[in-house]
C-alpha atoms as a PDB file:
ATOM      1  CA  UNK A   1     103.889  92.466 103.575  1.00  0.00           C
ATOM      2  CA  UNK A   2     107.519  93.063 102.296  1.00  0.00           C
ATOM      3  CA  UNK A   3     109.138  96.503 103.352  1.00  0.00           C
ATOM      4  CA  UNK A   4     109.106  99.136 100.500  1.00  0.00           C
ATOM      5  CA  UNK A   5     112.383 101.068 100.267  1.00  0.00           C
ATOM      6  CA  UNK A   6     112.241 104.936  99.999  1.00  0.00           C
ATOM      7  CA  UNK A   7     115.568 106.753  99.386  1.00  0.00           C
ATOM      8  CA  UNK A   8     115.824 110.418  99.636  1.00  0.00           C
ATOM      9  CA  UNK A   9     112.640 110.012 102.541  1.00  0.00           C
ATOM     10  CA  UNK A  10     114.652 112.867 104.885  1.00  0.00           C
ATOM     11  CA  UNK A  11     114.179 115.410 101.930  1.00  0.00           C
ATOM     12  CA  UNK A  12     111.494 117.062 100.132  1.00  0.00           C
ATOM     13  CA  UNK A  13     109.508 114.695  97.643  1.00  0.00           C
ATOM     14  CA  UNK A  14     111.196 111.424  99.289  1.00  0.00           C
ATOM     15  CA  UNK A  15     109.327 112.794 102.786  1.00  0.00           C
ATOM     16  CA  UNK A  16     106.013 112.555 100.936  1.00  0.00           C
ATOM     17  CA  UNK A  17     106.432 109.410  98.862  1.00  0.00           C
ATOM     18  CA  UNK A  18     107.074 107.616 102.584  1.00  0.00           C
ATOM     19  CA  UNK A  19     103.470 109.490 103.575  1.00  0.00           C
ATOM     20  CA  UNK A  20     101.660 107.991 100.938  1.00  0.00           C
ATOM     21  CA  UNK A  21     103.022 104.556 101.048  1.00  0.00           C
ATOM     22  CA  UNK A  22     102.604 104.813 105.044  1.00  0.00           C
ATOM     23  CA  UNK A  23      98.808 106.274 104.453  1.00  0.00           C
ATOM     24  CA  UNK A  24      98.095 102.729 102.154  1.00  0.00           C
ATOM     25  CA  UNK A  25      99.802 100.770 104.914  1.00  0.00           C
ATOM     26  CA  UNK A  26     102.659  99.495 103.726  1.00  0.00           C
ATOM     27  CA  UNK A  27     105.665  99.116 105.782  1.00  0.00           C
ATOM     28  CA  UNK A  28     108.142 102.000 105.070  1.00  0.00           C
ATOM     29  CA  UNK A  29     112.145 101.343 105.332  1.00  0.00           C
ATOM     30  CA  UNK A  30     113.762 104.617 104.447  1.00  0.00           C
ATOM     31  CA  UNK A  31     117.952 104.646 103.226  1.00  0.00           C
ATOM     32  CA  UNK A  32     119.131 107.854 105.134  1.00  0.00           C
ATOM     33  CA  UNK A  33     122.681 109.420 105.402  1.00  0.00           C
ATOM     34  CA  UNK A  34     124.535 109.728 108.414  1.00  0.00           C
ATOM     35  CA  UNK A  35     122.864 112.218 110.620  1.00  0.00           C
ATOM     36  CA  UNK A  36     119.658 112.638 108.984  1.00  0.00           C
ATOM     37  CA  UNK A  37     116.801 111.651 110.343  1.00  0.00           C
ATOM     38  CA  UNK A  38     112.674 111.376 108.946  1.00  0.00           C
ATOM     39  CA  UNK A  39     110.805 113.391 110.608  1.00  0.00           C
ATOM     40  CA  UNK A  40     106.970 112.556 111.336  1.00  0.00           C
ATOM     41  CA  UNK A  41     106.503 109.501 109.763  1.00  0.00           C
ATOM     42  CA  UNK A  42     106.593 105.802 111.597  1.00  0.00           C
ATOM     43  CA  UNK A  43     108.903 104.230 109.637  1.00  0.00           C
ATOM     44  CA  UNK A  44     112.348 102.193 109.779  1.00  0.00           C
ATOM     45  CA  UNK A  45     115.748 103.838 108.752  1.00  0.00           C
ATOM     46  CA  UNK A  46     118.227 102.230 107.617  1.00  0.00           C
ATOM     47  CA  UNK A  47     121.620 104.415 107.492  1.00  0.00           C
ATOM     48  CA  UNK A  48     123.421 104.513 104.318  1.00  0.00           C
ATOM     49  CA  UNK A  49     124.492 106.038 101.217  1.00  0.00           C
ATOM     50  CA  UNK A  50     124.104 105.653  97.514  1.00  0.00           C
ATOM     51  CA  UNK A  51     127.659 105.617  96.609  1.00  0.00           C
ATOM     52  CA  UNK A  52     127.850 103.093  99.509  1.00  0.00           C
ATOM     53  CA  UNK A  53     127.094  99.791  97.650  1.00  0.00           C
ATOM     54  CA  UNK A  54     127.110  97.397 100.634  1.00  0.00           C
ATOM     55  CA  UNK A  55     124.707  99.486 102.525  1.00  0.00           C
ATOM     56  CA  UNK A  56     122.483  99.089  99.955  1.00  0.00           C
ATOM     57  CA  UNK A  57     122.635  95.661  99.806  1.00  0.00           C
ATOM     58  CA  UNK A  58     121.581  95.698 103.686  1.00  0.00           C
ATOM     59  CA  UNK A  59     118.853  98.363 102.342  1.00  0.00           C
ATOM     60  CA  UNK A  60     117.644  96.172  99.590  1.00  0.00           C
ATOM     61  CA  UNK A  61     117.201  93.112 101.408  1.00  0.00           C
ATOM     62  CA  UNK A  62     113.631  91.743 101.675  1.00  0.00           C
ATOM     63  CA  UNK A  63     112.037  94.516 100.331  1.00  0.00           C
ATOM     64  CA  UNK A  64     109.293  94.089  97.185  1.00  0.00           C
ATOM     65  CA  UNK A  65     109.074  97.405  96.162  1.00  0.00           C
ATOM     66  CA  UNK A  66     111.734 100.524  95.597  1.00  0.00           C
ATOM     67  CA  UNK A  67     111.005 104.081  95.241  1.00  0.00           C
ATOM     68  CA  UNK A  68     114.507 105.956  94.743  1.00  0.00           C
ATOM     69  CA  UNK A  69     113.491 109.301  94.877  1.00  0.00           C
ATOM     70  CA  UNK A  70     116.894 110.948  96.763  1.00  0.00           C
ATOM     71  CA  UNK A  71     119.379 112.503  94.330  1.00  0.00           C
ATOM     72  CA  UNK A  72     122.059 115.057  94.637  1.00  0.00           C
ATOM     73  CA  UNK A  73     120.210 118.116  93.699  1.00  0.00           C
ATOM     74  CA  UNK A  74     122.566 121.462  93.756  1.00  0.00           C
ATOM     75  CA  UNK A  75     123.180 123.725  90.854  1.00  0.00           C
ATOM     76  CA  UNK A  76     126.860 124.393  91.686  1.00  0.00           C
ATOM     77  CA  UNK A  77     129.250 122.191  92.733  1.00  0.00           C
ATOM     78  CA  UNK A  78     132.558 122.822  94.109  1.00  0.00           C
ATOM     79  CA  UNK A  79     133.118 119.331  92.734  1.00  0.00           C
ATOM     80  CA  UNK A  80     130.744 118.431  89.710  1.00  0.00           C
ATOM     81  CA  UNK A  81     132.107 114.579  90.106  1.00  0.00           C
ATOM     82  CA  UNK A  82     130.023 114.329  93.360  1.00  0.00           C
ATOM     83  CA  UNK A  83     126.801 114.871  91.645  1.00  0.00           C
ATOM     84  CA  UNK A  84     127.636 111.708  89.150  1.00  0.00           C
ATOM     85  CA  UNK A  85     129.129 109.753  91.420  1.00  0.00           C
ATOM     86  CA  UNK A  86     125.690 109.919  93.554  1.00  0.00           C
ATOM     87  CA  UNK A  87     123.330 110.571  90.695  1.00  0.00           C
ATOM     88  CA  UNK A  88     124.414 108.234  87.907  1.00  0.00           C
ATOM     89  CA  UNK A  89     126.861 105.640  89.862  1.00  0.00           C
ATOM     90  CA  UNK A  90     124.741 105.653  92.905  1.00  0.00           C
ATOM     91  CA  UNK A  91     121.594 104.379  90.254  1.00  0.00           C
ATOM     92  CA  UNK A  92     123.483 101.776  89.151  1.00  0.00           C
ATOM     93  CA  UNK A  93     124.496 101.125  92.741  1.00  0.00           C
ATOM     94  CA  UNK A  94     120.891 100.967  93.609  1.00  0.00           C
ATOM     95  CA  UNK A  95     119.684  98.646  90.773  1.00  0.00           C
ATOM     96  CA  UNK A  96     121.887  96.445  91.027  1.00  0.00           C
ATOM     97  CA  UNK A  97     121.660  95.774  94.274  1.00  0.00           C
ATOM     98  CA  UNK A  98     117.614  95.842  94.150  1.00  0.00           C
ATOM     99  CA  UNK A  99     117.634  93.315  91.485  1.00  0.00           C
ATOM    100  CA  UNK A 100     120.329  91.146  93.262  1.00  0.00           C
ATOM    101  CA  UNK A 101     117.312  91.339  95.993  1.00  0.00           C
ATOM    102  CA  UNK A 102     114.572  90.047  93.864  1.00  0.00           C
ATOM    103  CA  UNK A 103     112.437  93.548  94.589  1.00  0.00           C
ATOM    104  CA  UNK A 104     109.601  93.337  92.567  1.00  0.00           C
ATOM    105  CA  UNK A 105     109.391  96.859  90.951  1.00  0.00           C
ATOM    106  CA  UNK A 106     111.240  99.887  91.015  1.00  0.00           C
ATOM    107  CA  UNK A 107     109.992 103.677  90.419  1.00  0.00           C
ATOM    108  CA  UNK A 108     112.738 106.015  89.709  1.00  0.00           C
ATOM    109  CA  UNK A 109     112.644 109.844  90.241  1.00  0.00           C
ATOM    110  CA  UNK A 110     114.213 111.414  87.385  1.00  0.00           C
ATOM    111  CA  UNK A 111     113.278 115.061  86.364  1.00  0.00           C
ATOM    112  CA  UNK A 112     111.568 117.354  83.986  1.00  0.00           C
ATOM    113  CA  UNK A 113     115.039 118.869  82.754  1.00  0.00           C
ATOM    114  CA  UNK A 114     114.965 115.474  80.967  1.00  0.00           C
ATOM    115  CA  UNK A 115     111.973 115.981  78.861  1.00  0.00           C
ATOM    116  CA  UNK A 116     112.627 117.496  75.120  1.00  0.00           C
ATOM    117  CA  UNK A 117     111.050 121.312  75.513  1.00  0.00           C
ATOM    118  CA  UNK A 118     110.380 122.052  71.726  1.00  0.00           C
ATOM    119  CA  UNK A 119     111.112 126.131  70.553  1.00  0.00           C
ATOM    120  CA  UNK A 120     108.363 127.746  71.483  1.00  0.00           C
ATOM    121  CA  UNK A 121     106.047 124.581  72.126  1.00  0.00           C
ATOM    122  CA  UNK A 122     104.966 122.061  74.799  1.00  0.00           C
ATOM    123  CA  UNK A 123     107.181 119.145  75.902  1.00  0.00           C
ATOM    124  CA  UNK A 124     106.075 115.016  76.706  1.00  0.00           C
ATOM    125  CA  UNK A 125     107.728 112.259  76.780  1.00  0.00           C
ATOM    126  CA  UNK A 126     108.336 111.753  73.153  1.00  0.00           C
ATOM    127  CA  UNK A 127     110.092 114.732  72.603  1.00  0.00           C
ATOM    128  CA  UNK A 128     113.375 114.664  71.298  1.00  0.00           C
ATOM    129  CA  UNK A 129     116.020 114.904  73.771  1.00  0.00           C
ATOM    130  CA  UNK A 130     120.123 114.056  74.112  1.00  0.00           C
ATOM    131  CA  UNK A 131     122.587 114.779  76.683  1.00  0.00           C
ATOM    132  CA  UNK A 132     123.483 117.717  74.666  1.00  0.00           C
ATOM    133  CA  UNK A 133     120.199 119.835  75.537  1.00  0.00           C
ATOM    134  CA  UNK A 134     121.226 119.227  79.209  1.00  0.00           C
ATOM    135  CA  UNK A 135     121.993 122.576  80.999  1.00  0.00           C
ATOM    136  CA  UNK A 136     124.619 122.065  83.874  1.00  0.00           C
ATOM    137  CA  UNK A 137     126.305 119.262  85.774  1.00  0.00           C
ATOM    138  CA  UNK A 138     122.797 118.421  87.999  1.00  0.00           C
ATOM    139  CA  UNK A 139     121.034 117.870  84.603  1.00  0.00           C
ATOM    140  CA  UNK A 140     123.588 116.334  82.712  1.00  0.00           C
ATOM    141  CA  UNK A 141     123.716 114.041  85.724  1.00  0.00           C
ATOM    142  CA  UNK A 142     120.101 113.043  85.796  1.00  0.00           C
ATOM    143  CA  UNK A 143     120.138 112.459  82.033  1.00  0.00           C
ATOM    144  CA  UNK A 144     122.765 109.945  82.623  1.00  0.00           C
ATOM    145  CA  UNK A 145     120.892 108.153  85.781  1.00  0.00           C
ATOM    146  CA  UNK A 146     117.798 107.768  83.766  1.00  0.00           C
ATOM    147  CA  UNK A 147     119.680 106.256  80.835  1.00  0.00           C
ATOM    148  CA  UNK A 148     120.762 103.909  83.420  1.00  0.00           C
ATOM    149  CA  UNK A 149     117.465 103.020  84.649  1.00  0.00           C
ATOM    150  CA  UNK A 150     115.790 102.390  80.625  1.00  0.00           C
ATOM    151  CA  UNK A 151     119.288  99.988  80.533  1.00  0.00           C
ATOM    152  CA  UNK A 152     117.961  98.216  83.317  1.00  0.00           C
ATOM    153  CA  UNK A 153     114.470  98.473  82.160  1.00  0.00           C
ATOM    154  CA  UNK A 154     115.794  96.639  78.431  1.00  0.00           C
ATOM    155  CA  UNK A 155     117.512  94.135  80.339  1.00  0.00           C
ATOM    156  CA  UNK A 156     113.885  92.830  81.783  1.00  0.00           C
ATOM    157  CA  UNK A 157     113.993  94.794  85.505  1.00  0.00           C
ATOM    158  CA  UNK A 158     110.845  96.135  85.809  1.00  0.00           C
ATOM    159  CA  UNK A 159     112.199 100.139  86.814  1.00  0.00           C
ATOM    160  CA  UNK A 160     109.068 102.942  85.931  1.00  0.00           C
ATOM    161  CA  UNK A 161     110.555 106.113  85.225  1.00  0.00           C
ATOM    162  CA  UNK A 162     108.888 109.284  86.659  1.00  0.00           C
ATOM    163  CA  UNK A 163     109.691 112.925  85.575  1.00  0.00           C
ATOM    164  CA  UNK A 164     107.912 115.169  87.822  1.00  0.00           C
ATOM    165  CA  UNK A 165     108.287 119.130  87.331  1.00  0.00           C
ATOM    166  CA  UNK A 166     108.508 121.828  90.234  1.00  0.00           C
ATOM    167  CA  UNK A 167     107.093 120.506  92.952  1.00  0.00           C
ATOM    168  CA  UNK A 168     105.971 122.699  96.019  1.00  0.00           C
ATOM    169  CA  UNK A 169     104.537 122.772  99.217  1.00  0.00           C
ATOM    170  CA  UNK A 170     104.753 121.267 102.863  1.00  0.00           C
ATOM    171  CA  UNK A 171     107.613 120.373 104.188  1.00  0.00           C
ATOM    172  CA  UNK A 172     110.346 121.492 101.904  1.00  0.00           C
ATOM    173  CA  UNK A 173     113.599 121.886 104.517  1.00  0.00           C
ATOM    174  CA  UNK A 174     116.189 122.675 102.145  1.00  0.00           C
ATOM    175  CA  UNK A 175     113.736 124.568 100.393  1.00  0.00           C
ATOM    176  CA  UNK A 176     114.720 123.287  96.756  1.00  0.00           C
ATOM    177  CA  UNK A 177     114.952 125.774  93.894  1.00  0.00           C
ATOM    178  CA  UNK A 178     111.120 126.139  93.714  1.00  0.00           C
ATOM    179  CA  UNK A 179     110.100 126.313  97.071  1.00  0.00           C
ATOM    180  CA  UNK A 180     112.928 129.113  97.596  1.00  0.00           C
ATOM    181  CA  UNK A 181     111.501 131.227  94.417  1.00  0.00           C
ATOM    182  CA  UNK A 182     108.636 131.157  97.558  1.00  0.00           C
ATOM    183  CA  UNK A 183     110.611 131.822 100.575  1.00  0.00           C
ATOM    184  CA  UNK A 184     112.012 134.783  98.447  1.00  0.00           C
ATOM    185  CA  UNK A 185     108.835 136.491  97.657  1.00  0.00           C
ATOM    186  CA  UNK A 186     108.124 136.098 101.531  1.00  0.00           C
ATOM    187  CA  UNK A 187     111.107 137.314 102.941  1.00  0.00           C
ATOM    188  CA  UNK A 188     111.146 140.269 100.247  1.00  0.00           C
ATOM    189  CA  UNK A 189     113.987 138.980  98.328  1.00  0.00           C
ATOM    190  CA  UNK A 190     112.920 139.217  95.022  1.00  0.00           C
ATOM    191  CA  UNK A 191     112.585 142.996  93.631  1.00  0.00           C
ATOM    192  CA  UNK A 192     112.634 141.607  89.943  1.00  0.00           C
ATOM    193  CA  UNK A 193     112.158 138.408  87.911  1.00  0.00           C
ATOM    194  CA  UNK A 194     113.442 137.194  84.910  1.00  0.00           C
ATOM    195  CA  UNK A 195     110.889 135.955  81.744  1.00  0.00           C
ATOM    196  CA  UNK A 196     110.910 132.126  82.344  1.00  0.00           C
ATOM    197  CA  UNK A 197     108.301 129.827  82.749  1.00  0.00           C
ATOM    198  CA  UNK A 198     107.812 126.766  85.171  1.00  0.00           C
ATOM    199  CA  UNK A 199     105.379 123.649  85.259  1.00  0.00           C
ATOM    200  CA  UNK A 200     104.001 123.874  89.301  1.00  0.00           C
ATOM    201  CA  UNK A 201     102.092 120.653  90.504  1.00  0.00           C
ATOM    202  CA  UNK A 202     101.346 119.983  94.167  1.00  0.00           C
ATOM    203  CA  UNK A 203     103.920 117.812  96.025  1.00  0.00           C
ATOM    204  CA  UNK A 204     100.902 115.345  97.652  1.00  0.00           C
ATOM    205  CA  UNK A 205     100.064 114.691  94.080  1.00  0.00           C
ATOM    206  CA  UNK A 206     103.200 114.250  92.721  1.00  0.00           C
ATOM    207  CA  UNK A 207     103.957 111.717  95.471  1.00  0.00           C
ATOM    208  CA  UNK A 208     100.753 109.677  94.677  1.00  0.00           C
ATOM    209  CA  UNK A 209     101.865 109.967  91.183  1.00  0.00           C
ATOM    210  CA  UNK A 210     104.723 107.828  92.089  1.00  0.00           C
ATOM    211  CA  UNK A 211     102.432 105.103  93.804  1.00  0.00           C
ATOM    212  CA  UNK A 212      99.948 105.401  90.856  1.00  0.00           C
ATOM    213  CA  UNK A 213     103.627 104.650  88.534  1.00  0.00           C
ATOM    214  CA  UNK A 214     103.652 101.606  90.539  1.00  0.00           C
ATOM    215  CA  UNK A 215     100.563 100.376  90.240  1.00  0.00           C
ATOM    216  CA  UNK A 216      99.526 100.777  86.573  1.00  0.00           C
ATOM    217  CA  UNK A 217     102.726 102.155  84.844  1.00  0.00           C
ATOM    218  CA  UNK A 218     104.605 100.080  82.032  1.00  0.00           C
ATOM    219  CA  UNK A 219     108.276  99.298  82.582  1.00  0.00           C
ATOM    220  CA  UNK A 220     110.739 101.142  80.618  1.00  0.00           C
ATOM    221  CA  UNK A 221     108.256 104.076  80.357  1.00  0.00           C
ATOM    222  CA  UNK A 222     108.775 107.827  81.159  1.00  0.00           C
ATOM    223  CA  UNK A 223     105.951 109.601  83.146  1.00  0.00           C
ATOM    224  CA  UNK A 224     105.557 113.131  83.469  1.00  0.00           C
ATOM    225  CA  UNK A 225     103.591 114.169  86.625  1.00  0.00           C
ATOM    226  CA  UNK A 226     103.104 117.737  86.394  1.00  0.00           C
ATOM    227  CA  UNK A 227     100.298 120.169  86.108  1.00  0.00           C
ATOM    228  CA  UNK A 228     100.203 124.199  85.197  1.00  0.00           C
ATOM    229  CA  UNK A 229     102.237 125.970  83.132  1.00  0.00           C
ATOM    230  CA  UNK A 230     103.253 129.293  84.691  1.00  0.00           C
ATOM    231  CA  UNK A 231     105.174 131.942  83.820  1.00  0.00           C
ATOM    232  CA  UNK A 232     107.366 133.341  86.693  1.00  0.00           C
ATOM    233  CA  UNK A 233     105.195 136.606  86.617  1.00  0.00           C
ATOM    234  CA  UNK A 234     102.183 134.553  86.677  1.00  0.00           C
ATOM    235  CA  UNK A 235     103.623 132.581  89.470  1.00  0.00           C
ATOM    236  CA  UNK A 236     104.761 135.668  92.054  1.00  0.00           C
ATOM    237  CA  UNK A 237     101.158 137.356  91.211  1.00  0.00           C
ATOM    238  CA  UNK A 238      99.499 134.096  92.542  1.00  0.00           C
ATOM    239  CA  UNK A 239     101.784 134.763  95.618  1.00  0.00           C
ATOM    240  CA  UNK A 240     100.726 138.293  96.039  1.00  0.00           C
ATOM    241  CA  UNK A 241      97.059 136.974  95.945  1.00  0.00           C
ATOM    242  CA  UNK A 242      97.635 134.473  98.632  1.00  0.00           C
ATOM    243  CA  UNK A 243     100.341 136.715 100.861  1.00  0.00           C
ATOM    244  CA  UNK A 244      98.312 140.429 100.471  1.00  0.00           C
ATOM    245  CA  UNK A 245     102.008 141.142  99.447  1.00  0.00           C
ATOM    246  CA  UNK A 246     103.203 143.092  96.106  1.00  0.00           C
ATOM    247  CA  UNK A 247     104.153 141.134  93.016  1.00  0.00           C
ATOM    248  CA  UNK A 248     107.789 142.463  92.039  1.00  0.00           C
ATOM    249  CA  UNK A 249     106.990 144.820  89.026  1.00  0.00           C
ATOM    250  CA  UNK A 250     110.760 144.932  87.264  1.00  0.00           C
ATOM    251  CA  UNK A 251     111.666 142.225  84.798  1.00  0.00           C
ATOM    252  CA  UNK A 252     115.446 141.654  84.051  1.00  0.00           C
ATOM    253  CA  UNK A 253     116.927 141.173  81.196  1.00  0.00           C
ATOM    254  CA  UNK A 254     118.784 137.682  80.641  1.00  0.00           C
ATOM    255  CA  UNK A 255     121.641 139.142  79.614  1.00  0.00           C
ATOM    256  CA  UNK A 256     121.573 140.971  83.255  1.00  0.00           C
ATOM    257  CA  UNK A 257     121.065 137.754  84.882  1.00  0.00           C
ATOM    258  CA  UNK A 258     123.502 136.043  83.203  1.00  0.00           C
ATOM    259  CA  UNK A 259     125.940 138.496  84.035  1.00  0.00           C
ATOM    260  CA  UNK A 260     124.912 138.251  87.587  1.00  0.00           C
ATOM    261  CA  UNK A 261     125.103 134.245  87.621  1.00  0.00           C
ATOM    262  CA  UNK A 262     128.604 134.218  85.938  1.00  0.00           C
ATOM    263  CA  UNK A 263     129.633 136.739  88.808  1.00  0.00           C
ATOM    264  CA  UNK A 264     128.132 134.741  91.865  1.00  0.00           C
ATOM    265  CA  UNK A 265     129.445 131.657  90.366  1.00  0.00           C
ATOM    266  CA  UNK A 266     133.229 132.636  89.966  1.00  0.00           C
ATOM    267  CA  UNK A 267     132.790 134.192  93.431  1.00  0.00           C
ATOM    268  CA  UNK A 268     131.581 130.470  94.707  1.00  0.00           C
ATOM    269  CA  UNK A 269     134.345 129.413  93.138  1.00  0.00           C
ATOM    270  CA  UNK A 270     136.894 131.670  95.012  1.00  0.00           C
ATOM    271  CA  UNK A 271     134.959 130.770  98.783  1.00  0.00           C
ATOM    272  CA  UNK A 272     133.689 127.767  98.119  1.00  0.00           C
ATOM    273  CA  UNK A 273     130.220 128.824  99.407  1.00  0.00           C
ATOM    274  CA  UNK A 274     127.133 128.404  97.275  1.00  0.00           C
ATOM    275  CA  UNK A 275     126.383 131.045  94.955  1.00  0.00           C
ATOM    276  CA  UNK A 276     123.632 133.465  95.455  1.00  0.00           C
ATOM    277  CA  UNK A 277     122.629 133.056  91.965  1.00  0.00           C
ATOM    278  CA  UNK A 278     124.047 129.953  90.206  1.00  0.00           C
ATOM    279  CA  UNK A 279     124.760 130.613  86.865  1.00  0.00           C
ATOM    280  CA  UNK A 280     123.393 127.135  85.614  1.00  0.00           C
ATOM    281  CA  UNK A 281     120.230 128.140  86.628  1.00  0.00           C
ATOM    282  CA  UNK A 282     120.494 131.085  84.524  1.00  0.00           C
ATOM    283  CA  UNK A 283     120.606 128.922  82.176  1.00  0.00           C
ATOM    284  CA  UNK A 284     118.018 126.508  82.639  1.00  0.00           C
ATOM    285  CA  UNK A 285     115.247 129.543  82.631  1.00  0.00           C
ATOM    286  CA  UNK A 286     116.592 130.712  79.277  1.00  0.00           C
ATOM    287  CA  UNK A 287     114.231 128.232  78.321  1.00  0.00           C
ATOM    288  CA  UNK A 288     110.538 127.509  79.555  1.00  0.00           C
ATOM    289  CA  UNK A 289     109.959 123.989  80.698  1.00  0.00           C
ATOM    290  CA  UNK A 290     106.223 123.513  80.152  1.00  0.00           C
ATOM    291  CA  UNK A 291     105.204 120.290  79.281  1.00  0.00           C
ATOM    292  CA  UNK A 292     101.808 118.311  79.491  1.00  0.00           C
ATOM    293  CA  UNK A 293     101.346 115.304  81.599  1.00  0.00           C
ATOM    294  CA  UNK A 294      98.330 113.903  79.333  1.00  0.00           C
ATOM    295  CA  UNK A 295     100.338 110.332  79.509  1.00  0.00           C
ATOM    296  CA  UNK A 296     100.277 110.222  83.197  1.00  0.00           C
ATOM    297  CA  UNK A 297      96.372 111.362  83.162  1.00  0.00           C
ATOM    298  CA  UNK A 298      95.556 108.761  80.734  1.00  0.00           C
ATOM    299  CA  UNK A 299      97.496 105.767  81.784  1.00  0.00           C
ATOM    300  CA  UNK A 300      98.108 106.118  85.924  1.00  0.00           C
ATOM    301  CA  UNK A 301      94.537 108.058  86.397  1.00  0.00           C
ATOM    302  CA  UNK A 302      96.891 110.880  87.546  1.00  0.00           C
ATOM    303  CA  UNK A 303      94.694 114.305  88.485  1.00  0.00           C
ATOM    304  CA  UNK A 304      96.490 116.615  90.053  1.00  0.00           C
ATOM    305  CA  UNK A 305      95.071 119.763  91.780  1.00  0.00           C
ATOM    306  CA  UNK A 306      95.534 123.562  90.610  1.00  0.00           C
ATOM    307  CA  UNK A 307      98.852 125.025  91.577  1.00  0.00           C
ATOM    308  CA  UNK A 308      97.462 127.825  93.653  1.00  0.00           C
ATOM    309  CA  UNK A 309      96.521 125.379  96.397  1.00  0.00           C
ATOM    310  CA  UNK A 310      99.875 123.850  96.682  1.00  0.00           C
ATOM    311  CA  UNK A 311     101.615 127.452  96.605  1.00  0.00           C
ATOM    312  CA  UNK A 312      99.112 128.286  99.443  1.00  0.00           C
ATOM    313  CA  UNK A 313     100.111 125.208 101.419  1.00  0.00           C
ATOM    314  CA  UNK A 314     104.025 126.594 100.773  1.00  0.00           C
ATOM    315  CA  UNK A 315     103.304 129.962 102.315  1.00  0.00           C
ATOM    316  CA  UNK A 316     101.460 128.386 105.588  1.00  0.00           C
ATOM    317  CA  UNK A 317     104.511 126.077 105.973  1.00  0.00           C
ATOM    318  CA  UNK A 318     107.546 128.392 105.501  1.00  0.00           C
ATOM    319  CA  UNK A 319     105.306 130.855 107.796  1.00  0.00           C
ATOM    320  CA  UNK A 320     104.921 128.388 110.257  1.00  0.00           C
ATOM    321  CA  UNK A 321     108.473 127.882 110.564  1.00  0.00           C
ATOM    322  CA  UNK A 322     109.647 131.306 110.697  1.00  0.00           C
ATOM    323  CA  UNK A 323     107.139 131.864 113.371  1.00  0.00           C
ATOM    324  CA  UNK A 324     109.134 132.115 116.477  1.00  0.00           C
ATOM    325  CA  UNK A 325     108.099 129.391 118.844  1.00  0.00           C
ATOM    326  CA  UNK A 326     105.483 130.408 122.235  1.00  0.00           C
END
């Protein structure tokens, strides 16, 4: 059996693509940077980087399959060009090189800040959307990377597109955006929440989503692999119920939190140091991202499981780690 390239298999959702794959038996090869490393999984690194385009080609080679999951995924940037020289370049980098390789298939991770959210309504795939909706550089980067991938798509190279939502869980070391809304509520840093609403869906499923893309999606297609639409309140009071904690009770105004993100993010840009409280993703909760992932249900067979269990598995794992060791 060929190899099946994973990028981004050292973070989050890359980590559990490589599990499933591994689980079905295929043989893993994983593009890491420089210094990182996959942890727990028996598979074959190869070191390189996406805006590297001759360690890709060493990547590429031999392999059937390509899952290219990793992306540059920060809200602020020092230097906004970094996220499209990885996001959008790096792609092309990627694609080109894969079908240079003859690799039989390619499923690309884009996003769910790339699905149309209609006012007051439900988003899918068919939903209006330009580059102009895009809030921030990170979104206006992924935009551009999966216009990149339908190009390659037209041009006959057989690229599945997948937009999955927030995913949570296990094994989330940066955490991302979504798992931190849950190492937050743990650690007691959240007295107050802001009216948004999220789409939560289990990481394991979202990572079988992507092998289900492969199998039975349609080249050139978009697939949203989500599951329950939350609001942030509804989210923290599922937290509460799992933790024996208290859901924060104060809701700020956006105008408050816009201030706050607009403070934080001209303070970043004095340091250099991440904001506390980005002011794109202000932004991006101005508006509710629920959308439905009936496409994915009716043409991969895509069921995932109720966001409460994948918020419980979360709270075990960012426990576990801030248990100190025996």
């Amino acid at each position: 059996m060929k190899p099946s390239l994973v990028t981004g298999a050292s973070g989050f959702l890359g980590w559990h693509v490589a599990r499933v794959l591994a689980g079905r038996g295929h043989r893993v090869r994983a593009l890491v940077r420089p210094g990182s490393r996959v942890d727990g999984l028996e598979v074959e690194t190869v070191t390189g980087d996406l805006r590297d385009a001759a360690s890709l080609e060493r990547a590429v080679a031999g392999c059937g399959l390509v899952f290219h999951v990793a992306a540059d995924y920060r809200l602020w940037a020092r230097d906004p060009g970094e996220l499209y020289r990885s996001n959008v370049e790096g792609t092309r980098n990627l694609f080109d090189a894969a079908r240079r390789a003859g690799v039989e298939r390619v499923v690309y991770t884009s996003t769910v800040g790339c699905i149309g959210i209609p006012h007051n309504g439900i988003g899918d795939e068919t939903t209006p959307v330009s580059l102009a909706d895009m809030a921030g550089d990170y979104k206006r980067s992924k935009f551009l990377a999966e216009q990149v991938a339908l190009e390659f798509a037209r041009d006959g190279f057989p690229v599945v597109i997948v937009n999955p939502t927030a995913p949570i869980g296990d094994h989330d070391v940066k955490p991302t955006p979504t798992g931190k809304i849950v190492l937050d509520f743990l650690n007691g840093d959240m007295p107050a929440f802001i009216d948004t609403g999220l789409n939560v869906v289990d990481v394991r499923d979202t990572a079988l989503g992507h092998w289900l893309a492969c199998e039975h999606g349609r080249p050139g297609e978009r697939y949203i692999l989500g599951s329950e639409n939350l609001t942030l309140a509804q989210i923290l009071r599922k937290l509460a119920k799992i933790t024996g904690r208290k859901a924060p009770t104060m809701r700020l105004p956006y105008a408050v939190a816009y201030c706050a993100g607009a403070c934080s993010t001209a303070w970043a840009g004095v340091t250099g140091r991440p904001p506390r409280v980005p002011l794109d993703a202000v932004r991006m909760a101005k508006k509710k991202m629920w959308v439905t992932h009936e496409k994915a249900a009716r043409e991969l067979s895509f069921q995932p499981g109720p966001a409460e269990q994948a918020l419980s598995r979360a709270v075990e794992w960012f426990r576990q780690r801030q248990r100190p060791a025996e």
